[in-house]
N, C-alpha and C. Protein backbone atom coordinates (compact mmCIF):
# COMPACT_ATOMS: atom_id res chain seq x y z
N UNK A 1 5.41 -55.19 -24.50
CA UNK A 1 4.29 -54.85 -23.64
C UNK A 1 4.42 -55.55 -22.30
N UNK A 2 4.05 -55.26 -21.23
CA UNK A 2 4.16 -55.25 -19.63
C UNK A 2 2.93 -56.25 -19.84
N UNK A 3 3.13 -56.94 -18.51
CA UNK A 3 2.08 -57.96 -18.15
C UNK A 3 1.16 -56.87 -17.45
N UNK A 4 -0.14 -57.75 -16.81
CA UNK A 4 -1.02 -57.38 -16.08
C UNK A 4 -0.30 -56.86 -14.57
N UNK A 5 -0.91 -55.79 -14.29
CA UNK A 5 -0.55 -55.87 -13.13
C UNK A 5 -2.01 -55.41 -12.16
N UNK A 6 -1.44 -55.88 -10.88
CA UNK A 6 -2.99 -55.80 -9.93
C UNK A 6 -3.06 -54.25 -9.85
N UNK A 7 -4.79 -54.44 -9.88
CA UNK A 7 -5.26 -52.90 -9.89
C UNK A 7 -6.50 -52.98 -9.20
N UNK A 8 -6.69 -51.44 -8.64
CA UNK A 8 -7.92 -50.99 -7.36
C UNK A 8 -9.13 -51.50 -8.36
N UNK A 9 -10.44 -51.47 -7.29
CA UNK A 9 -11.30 -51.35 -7.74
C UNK A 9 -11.91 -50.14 -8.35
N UNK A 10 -11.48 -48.94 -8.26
CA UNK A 10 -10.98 -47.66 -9.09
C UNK A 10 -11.16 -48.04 -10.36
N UNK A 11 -9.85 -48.21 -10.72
CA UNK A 11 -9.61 -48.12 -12.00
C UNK A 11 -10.11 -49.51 -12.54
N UNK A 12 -10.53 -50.91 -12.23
CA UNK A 12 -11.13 -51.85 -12.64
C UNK A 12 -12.59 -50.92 -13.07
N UNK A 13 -13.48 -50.23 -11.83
CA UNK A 13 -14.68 -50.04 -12.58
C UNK A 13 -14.47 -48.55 -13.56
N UNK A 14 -13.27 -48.12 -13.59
CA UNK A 14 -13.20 -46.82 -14.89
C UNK A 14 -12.73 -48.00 -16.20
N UNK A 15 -12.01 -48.84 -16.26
CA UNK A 15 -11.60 -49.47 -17.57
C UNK A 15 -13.11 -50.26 -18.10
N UNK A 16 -14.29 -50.34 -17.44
CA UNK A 16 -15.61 -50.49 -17.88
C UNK A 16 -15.96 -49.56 -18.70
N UNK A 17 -15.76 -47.89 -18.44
CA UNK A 17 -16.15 -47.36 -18.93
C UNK A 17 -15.41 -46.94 -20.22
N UNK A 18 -14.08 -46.91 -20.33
CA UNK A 18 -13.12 -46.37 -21.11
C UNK A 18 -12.18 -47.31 -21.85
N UNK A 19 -12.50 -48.53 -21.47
CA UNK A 19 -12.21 -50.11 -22.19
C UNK A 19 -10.21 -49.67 -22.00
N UNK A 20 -9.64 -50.28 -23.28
CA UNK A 20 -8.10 -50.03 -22.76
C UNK A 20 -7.78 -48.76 -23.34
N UNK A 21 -8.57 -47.81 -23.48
CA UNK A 21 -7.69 -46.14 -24.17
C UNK A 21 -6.92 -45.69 -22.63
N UNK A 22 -6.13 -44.87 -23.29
CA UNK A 22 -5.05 -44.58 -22.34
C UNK A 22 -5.68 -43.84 -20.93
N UNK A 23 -5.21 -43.71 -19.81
CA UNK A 23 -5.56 -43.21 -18.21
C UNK A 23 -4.67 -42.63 -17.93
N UNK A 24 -4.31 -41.54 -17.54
CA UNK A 24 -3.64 -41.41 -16.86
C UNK A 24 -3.43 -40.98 -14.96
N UNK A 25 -2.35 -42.03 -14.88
CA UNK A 25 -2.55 -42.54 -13.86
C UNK A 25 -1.82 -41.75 -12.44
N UNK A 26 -1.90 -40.92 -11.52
CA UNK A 26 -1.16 -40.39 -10.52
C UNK A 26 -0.87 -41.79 -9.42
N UNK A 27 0.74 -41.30 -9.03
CA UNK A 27 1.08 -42.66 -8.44
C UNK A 27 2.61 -41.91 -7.69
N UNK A 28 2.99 -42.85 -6.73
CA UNK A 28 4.30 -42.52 -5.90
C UNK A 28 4.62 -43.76 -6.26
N UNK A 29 6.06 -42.92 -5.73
CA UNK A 29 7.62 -43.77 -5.25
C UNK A 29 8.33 -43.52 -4.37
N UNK A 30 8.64 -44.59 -3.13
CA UNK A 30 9.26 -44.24 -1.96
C UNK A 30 10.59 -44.46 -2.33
N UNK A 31 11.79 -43.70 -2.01
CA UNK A 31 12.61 -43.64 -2.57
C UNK A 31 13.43 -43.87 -0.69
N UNK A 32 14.08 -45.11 -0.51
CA UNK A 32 14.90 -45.19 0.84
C UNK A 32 16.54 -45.28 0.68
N UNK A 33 16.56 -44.56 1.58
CA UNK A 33 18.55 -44.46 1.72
C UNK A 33 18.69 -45.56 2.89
N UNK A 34 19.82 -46.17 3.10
CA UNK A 34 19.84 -46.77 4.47
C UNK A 34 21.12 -45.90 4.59
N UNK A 35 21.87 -45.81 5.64
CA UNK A 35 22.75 -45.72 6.39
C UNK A 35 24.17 -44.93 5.65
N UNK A 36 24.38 -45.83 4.85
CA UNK A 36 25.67 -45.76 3.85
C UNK A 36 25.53 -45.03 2.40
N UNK A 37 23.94 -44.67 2.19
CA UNK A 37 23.32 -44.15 0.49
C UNK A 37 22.97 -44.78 0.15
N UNK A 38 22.69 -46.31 0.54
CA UNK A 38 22.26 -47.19 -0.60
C UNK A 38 20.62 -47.39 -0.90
N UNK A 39 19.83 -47.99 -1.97
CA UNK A 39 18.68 -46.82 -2.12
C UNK A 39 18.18 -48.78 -1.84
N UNK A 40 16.94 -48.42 -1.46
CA UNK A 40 16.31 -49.93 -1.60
C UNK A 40 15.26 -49.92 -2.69
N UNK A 41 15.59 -51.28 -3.38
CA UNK A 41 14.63 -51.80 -4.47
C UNK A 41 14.11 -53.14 -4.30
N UNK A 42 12.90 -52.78 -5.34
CA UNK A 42 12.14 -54.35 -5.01
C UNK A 42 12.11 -54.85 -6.41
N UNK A 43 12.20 -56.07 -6.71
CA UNK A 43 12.47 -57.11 -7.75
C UNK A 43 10.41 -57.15 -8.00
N UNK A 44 10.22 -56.61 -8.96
CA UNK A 44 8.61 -56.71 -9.37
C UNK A 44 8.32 -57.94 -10.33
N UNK A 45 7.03 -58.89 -9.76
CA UNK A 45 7.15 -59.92 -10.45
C UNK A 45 6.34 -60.01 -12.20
N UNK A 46 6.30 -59.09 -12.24
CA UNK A 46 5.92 -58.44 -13.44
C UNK A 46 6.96 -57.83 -14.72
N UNK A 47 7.74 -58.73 -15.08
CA UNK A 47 8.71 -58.49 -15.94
C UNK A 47 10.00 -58.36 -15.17
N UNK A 48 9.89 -58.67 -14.12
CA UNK A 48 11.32 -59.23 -13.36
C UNK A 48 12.41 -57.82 -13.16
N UNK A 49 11.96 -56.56 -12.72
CA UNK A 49 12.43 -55.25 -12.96
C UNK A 49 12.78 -54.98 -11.67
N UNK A 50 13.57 -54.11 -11.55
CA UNK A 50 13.75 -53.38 -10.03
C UNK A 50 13.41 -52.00 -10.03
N UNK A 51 12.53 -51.97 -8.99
CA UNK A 51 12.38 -50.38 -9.17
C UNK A 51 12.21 -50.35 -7.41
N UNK A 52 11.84 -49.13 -7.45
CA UNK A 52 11.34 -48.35 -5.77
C UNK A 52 9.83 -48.90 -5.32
N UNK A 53 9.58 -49.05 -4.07
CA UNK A 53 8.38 -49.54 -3.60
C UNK A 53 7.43 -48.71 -4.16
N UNK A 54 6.31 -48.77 -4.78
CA UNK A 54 5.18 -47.69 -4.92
C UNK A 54 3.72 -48.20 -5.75
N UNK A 55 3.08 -47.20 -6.14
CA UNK A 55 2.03 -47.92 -6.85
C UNK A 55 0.95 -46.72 -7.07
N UNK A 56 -0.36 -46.89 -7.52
CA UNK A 56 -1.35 -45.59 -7.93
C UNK A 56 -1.23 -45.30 -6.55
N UNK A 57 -1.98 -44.11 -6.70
CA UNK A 57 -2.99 -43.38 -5.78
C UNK A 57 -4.38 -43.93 -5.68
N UNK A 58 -5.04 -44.03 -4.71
CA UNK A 58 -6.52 -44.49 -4.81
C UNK A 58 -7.23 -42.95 -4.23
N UNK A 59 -8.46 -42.94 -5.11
CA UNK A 59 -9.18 -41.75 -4.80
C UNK A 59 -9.58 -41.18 -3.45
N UNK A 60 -9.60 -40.19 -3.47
CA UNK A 60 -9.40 -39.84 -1.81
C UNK A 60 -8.09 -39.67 -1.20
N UNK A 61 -6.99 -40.14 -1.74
CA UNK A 61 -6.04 -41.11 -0.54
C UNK A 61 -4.95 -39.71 -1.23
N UNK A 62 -4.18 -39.40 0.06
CA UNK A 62 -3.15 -38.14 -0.28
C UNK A 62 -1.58 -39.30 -0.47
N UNK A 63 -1.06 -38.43 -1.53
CA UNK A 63 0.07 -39.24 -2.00
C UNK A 63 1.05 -39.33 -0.85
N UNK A 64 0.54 -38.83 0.29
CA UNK A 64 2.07 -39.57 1.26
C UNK A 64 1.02 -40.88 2.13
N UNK A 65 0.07 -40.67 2.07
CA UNK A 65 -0.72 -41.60 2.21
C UNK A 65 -0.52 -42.89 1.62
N UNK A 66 -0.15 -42.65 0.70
CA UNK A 66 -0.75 -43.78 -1.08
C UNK A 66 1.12 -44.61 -0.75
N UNK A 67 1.68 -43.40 -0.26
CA UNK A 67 3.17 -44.23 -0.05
C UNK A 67 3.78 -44.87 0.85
N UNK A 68 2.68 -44.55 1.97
CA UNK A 68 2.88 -45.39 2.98
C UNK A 68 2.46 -46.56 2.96
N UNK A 69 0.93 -46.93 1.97
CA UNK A 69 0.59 -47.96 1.87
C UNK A 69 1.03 -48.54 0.90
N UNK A 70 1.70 -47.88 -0.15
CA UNK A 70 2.50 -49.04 -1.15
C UNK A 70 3.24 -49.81 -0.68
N UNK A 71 4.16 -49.38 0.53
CA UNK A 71 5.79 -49.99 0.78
C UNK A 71 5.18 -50.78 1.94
N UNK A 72 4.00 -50.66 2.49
CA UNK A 72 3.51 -51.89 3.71
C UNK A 72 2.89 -52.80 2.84
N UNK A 73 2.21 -52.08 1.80
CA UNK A 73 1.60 -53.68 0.68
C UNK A 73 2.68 -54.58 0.53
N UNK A 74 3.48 -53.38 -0.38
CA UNK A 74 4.77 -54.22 -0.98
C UNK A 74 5.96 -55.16 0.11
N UNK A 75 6.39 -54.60 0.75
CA UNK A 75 6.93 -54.79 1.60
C UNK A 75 7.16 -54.94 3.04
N UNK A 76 6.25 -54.95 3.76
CA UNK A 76 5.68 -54.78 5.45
C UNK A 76 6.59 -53.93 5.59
N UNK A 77 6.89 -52.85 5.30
CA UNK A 77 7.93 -51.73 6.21
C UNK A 77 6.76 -50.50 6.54
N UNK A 78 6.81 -50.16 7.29
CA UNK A 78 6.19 -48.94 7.78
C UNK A 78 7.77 -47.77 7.87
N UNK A 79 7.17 -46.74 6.83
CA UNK A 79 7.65 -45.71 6.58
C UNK A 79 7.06 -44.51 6.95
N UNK A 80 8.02 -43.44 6.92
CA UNK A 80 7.68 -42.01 6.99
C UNK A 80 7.79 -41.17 5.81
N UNK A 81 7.13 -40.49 4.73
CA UNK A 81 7.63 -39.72 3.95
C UNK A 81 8.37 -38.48 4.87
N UNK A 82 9.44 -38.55 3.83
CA UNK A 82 10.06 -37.26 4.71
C UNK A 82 10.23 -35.87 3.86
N UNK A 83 10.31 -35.94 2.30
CA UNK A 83 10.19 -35.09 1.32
C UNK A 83 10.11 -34.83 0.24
N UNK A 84 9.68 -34.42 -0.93
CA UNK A 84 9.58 -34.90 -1.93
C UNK A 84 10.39 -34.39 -2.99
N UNK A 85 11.27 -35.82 -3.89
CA UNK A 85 12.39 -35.51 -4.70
C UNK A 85 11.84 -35.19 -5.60
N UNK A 86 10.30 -35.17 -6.37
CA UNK A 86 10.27 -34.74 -7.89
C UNK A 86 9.11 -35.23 -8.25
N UNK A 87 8.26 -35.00 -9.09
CA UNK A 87 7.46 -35.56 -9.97
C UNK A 87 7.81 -35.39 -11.49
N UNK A 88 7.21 -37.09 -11.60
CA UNK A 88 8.04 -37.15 -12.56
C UNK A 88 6.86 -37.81 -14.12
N UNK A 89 6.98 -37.33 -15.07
CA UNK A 89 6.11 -38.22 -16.09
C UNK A 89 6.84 -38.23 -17.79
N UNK A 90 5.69 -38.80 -18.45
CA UNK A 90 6.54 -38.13 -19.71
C UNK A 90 6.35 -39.49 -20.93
N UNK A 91 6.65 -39.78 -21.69
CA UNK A 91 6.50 -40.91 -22.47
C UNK A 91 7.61 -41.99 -22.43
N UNK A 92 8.43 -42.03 -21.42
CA UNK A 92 9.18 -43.19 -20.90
C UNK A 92 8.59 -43.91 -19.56
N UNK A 93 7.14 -42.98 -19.24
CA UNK A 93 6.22 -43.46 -18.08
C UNK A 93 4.67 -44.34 -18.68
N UNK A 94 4.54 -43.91 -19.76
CA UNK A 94 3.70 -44.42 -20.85
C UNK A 94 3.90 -46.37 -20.61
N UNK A 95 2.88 -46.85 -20.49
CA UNK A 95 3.22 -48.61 -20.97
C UNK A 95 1.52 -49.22 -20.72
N UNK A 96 2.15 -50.36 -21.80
CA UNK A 96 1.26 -50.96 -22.59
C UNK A 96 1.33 -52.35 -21.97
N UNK A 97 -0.22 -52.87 -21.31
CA UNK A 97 -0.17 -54.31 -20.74
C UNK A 97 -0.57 -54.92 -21.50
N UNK A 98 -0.54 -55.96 -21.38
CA UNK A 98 -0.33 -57.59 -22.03
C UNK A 98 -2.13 -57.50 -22.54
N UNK A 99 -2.90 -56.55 -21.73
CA UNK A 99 -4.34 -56.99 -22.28
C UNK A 99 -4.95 -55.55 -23.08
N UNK A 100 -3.82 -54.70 -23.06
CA UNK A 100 -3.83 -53.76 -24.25
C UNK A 100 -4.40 -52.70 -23.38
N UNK A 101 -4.54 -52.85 -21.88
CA UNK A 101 -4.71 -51.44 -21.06
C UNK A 101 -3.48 -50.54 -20.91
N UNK A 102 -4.10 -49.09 -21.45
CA UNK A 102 -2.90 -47.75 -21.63
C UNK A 102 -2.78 -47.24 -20.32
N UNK A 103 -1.42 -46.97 -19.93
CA UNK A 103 -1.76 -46.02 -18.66
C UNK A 103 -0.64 -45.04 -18.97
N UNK A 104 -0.44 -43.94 -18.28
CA UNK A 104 0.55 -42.67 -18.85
C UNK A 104 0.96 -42.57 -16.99
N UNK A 105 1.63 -43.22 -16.38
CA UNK A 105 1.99 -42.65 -15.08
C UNK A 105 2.66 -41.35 -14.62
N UNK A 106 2.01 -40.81 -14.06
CA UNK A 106 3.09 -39.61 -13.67
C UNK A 106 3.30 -39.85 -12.11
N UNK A 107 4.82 -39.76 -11.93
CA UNK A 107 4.92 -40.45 -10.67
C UNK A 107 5.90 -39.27 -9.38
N UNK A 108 5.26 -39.16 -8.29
CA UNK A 108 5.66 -38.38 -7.34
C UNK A 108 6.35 -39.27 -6.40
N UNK A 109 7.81 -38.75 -6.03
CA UNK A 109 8.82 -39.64 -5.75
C UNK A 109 9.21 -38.82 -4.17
N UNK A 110 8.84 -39.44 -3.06
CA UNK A 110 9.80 -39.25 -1.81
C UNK A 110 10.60 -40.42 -1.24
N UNK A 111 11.36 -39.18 -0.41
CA UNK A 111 11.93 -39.64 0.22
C UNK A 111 11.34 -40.55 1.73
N UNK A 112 11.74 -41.60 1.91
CA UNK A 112 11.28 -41.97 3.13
C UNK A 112 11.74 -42.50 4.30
N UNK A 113 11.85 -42.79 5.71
CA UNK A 113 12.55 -43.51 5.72
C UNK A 113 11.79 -44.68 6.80
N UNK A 114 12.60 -45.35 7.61
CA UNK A 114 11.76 -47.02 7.71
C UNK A 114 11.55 -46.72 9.70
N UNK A 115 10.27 -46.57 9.50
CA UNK A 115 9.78 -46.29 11.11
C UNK A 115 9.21 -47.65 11.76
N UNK A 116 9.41 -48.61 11.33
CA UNK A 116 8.89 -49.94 11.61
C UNK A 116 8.68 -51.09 10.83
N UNK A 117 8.34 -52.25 11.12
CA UNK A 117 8.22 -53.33 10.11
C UNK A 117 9.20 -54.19 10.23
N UNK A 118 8.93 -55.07 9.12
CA UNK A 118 10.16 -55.96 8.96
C UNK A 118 9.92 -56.45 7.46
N UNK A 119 11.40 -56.40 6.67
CA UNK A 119 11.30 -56.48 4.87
C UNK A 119 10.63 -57.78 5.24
N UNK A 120 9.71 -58.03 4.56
CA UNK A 120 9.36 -59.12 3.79
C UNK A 120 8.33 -58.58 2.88
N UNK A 121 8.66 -59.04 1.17
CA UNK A 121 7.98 -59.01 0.28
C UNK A 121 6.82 -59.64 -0.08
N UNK A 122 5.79 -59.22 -0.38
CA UNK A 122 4.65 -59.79 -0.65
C UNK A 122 4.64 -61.14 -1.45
N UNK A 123 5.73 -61.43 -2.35
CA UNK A 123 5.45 -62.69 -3.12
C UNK A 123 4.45 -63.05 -4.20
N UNK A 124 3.68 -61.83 -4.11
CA UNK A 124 2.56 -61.67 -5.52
C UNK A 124 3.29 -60.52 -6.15
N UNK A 125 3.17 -59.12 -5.86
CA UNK A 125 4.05 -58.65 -6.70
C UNK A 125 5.07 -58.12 -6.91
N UNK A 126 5.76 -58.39 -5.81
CA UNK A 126 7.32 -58.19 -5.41
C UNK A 126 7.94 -59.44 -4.98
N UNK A 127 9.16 -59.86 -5.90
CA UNK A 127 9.64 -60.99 -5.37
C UNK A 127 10.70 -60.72 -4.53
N UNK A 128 11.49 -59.78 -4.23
CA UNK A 128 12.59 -60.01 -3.27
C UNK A 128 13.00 -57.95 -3.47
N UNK A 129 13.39 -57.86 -2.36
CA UNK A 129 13.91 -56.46 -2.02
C UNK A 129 15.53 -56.61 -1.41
N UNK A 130 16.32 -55.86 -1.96
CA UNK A 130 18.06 -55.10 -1.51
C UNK A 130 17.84 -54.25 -2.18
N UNK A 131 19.08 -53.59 -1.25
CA UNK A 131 20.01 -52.35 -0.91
C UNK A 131 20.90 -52.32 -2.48
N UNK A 132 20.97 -51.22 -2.68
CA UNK A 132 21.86 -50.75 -3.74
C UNK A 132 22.65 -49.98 -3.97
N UNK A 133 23.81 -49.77 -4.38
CA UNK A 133 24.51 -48.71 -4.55
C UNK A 133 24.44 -48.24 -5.79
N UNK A 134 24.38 -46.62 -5.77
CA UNK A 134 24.73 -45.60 -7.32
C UNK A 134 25.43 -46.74 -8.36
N UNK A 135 26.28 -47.08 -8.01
CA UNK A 135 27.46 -48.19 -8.74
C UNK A 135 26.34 -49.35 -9.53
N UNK A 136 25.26 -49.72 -8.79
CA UNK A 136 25.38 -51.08 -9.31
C UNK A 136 24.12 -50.88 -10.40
N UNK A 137 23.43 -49.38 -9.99
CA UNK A 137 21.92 -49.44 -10.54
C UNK A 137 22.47 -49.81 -12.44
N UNK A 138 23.30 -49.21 -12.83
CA UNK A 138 23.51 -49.34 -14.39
C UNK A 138 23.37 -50.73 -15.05
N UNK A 139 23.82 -52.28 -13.64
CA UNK A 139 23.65 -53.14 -13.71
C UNK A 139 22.46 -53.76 -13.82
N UNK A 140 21.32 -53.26 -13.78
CA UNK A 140 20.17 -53.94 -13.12
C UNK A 140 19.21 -53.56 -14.31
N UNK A 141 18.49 -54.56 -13.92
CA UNK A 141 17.36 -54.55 -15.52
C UNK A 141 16.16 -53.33 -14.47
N UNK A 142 15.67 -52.32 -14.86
CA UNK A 142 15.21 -51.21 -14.09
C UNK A 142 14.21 -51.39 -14.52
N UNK A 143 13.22 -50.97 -14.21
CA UNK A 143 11.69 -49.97 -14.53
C UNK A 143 11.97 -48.96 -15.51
N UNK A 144 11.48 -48.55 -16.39
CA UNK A 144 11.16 -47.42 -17.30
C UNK A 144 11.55 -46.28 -16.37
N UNK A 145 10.81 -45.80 -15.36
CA UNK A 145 10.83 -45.03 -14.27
C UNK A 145 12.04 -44.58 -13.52
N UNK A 146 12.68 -46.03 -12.98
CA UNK A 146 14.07 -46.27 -12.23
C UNK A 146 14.75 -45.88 -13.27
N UNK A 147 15.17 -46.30 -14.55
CA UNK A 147 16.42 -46.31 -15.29
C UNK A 147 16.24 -44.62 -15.83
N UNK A 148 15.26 -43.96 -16.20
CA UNK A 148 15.17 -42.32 -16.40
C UNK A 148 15.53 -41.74 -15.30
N UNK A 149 15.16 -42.30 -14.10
CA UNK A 149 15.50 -41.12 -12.88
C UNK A 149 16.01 -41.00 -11.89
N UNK A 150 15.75 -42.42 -11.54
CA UNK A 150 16.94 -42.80 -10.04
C UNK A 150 17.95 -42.79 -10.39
N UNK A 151 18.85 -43.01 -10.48
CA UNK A 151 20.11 -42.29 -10.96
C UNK A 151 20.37 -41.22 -10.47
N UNK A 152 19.52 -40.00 -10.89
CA UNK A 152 19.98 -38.89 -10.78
C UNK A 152 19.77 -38.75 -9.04
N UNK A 153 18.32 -38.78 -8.80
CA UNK A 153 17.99 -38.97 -7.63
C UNK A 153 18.95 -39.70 -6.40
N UNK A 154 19.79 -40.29 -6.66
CA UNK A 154 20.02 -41.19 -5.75
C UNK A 154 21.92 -40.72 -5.76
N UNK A 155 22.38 -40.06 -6.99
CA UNK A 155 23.68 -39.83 -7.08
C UNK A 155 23.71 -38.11 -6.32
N UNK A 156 22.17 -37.52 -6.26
CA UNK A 156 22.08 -36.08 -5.58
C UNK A 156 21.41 -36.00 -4.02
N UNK A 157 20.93 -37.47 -4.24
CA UNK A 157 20.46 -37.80 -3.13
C UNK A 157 19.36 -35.92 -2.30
N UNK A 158 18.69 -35.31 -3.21
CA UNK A 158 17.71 -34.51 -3.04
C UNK A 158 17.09 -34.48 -4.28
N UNK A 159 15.68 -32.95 -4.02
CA UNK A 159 15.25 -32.95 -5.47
C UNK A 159 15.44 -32.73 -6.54
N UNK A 160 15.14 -33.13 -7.71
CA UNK A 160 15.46 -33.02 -9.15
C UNK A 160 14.49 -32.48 -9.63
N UNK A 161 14.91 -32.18 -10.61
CA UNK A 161 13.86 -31.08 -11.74
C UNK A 161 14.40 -31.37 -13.37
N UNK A 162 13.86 -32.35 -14.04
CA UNK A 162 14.39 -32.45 -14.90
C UNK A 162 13.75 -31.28 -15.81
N UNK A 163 14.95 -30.54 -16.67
CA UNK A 163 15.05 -29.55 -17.69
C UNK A 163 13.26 -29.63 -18.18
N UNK A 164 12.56 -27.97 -18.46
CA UNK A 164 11.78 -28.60 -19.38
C UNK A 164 12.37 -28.54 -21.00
N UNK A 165 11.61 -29.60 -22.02
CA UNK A 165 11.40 -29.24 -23.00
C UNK A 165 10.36 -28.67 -23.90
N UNK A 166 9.40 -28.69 -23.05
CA UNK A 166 8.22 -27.60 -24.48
C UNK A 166 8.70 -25.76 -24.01
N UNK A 167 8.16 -25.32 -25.40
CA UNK A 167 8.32 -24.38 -25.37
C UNK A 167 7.60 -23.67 -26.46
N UNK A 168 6.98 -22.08 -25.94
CA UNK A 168 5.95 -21.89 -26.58
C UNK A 168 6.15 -21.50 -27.96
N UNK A 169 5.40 -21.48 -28.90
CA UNK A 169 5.55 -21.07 -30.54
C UNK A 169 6.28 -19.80 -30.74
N UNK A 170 7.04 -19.93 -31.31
CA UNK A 170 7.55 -18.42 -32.21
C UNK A 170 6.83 -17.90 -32.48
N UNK A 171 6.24 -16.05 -32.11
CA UNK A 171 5.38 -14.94 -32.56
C UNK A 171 5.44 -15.77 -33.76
């Protein structure tokens, strides 16, 4: 099970009502190339993972919105979404925190790229951000999220569509 992680006042006053049964949660991921392909990740201080800058949606707030302000929370970079590689969910997005709150993320992934700022990581819940290559992601202790999909994302460097699997009943 995943530690706590910080959450809106949103979903603090819905887990009043719905205690820890599962939420599901709409959320982005800025997904950045620099120069050469290499994708940038941030070291989350929450089980020590690398994944892509991102985080919920807050009500009201449009998901290129929600992604601009993840990667300036996370990271002071001011970005541009530029398109979107995929949404993505499923029960490898499913996780269980340390205080027994469910969330089911389904996560909408662009592309972005860096219109201002300067990296520095927040230090609460990102401890350190680099550049990566296709090569090294297999190395890296990932996100649930990262290790299902970046990969693909980042070796096609556009959108993905992973296969479905349901399918309706036999007459």
């Amino acid at each position: 099970a995943a530690s706590r992680m910080p959450i809106s006042d949103y979903l603090r006053d819905l887990r009043t009502l719905v205690g820890t049964r599962l939420v599901l949660m709409p959320s982005v991921a800025a997904v950045i190339f620099d120069d050469t392909g290499r994708v940038l990740l941030a070291r989350h201080s929450v089980g020590g993972v690398w994944s892509t800058p991102g985080g919920a949606i807050d009500p009201d707030e449009t998901p290129q919105d929600a992604t601009v302000r993840e990667v300036w929370e996370e990271l002071r970079l001011d970005v541009e979404p530029l398109r979107c590689l995929g949404t993505f969910g499923g029960p490898e997005f499913r996780i269980t925190y340390a205080n027994g709150d469910e969330v089911a993320y389904v996560i909408t992934a662009f592309e972005c790229r860096i219109v201002g700022g300067e990296m520095r990581p927040d230090g609460d819940e990102v401890l350190e951000a680099r550049w990566f290559g296709i090569a090294e992601l297999s190395g890296l202790a990932l996100s649930n999220w990262a290790r299902s999909v970046l990969p693909e994302i980042v070796a096609r460097r556009a959108a993905w569509v992973p296969p479905a699997t349901w399918r309706p009943p036999a007459p």
